[in-house]
Protein backbone atom coordinates (compact mmCIF):
# COMPACT_ATOMS: atom_id res chain seq x y z
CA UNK A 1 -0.52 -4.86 18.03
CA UNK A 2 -0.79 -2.72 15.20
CA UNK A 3 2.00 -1.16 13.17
CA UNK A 4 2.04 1.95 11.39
CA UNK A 5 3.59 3.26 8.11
CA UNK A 6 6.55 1.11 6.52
CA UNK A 7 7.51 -1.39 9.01
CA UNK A 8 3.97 -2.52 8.53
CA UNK A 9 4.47 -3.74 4.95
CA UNK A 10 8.26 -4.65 5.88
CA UNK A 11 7.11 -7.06 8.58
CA UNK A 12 3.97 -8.76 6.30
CA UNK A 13 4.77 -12.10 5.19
CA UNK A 14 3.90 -11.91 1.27
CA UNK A 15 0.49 -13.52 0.97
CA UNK A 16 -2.34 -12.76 -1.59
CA UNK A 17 -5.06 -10.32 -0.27
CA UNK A 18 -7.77 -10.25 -2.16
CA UNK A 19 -11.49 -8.63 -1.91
CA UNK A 20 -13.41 -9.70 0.47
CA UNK A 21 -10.25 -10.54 2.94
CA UNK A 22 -10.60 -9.23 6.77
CA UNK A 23 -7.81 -9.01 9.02
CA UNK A 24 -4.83 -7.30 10.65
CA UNK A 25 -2.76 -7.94 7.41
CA UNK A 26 -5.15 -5.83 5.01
CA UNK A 27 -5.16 -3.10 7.98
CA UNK A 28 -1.40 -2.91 7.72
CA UNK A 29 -1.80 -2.65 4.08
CA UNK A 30 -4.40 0.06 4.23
CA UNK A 31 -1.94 1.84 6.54
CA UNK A 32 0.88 1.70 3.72
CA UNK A 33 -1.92 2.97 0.60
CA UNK A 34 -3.06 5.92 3.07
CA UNK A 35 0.66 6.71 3.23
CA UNK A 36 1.15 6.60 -0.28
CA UNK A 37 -1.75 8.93 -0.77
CA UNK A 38 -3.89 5.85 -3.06
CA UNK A 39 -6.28 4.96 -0.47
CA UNK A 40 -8.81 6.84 1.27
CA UNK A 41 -10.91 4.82 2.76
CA UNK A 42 -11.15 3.83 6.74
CA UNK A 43 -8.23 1.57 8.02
CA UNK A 44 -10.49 -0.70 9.28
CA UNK A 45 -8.76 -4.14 8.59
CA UNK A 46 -11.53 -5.11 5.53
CA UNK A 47 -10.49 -5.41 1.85
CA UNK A 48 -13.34 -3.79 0.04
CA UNK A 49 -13.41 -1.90 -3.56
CA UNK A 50 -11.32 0.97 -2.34
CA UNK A 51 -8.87 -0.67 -1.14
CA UNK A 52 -9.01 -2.76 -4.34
CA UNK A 53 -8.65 0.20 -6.44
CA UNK A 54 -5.55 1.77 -4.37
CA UNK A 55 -3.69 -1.83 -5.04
CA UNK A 56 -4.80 -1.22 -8.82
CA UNK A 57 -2.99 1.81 -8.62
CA UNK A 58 0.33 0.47 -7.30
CA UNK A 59 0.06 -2.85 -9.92
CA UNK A 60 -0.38 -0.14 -12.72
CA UNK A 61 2.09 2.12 -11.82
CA UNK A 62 4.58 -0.64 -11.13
CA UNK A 63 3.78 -2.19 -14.52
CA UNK A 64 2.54 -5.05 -12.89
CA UNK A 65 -0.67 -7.10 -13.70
CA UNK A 66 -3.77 -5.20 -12.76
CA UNK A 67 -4.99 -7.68 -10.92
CA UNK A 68 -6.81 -6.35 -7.90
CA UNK A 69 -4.76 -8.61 -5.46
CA UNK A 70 -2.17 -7.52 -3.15
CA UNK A 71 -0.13 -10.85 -4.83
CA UNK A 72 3.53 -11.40 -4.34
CA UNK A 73 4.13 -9.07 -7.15
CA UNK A 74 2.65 -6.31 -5.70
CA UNK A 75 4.44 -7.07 -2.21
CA UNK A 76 7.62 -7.29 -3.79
CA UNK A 77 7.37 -3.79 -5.89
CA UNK A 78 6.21 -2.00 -2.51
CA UNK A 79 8.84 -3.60 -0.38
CA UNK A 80 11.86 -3.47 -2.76
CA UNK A 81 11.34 -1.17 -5.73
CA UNK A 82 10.16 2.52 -3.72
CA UNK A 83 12.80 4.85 -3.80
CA UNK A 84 14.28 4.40 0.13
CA UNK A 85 13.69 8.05 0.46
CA UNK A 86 9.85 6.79 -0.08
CA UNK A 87 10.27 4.16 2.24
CA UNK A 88 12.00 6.28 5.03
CA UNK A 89 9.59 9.11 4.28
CA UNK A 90 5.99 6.22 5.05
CA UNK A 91 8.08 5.85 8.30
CA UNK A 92 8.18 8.76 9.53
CA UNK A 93 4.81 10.14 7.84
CA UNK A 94 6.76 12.77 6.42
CA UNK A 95 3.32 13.83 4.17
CA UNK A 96 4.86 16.67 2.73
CA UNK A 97 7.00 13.51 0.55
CA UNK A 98 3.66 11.84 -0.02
CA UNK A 99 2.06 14.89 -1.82
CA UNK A 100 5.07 14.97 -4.05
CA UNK A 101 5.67 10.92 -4.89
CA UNK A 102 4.87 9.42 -8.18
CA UNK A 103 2.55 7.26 -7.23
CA UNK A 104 0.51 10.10 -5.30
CA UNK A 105 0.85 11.99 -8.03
CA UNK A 106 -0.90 9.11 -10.02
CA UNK A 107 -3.86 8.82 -7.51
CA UNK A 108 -4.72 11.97 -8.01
């Protein structure tokens, strides 16, 4: 079953994801960066350099290490620290929201 947008993220148990990783966890997380406006590559369940680079982007504009991992850190700042306007806004795909959020704005 795949899940789209915010409940994907919500319902991921927080385990690293690292390069090289290929499953239905990564294509959630792919589903939340494409959201967020850092990733555009294919949702296509494989953790490869882009998708590597859009988690750089979160862990940097979090203030996090820049790591390359989608670590418990990283979880944590996408699941607690977004603005729940954010959040509400991945669920719904409300991409006029996206084009406007910080970290969009820092993917650019």
């Amino acid at each position: 079953m795949k899940t789209q947008g915010w409940t994907a993220i919500r319902v991921m148990e927080p385990v690293d994801l690292k390069i090289g990783d290929r499953n239905d966890r990564v294509l959630h997380l792919q589903t939340v960066l494409k959201l967020l406006g850092c990733y555009d590559g294919a949702i296509d369940g494989d953790f490869g350099s882009k998708t590597q680079t859009a988690v750089n982007t979160v862990q940097k504009f979090f203030g996090l290490s820049v790591n390359g991992t989608f670590d418990l850190q990283t979880w944590y700042a996408l699941n607690f620290w977004l603005p729940s306007s954010l959040q509400h806004s991945i669920a719904s795909k409300d991409q006029d929201c996206f084009e406007s959020s910080p970290i969009s704005q820092k993917c650019a």
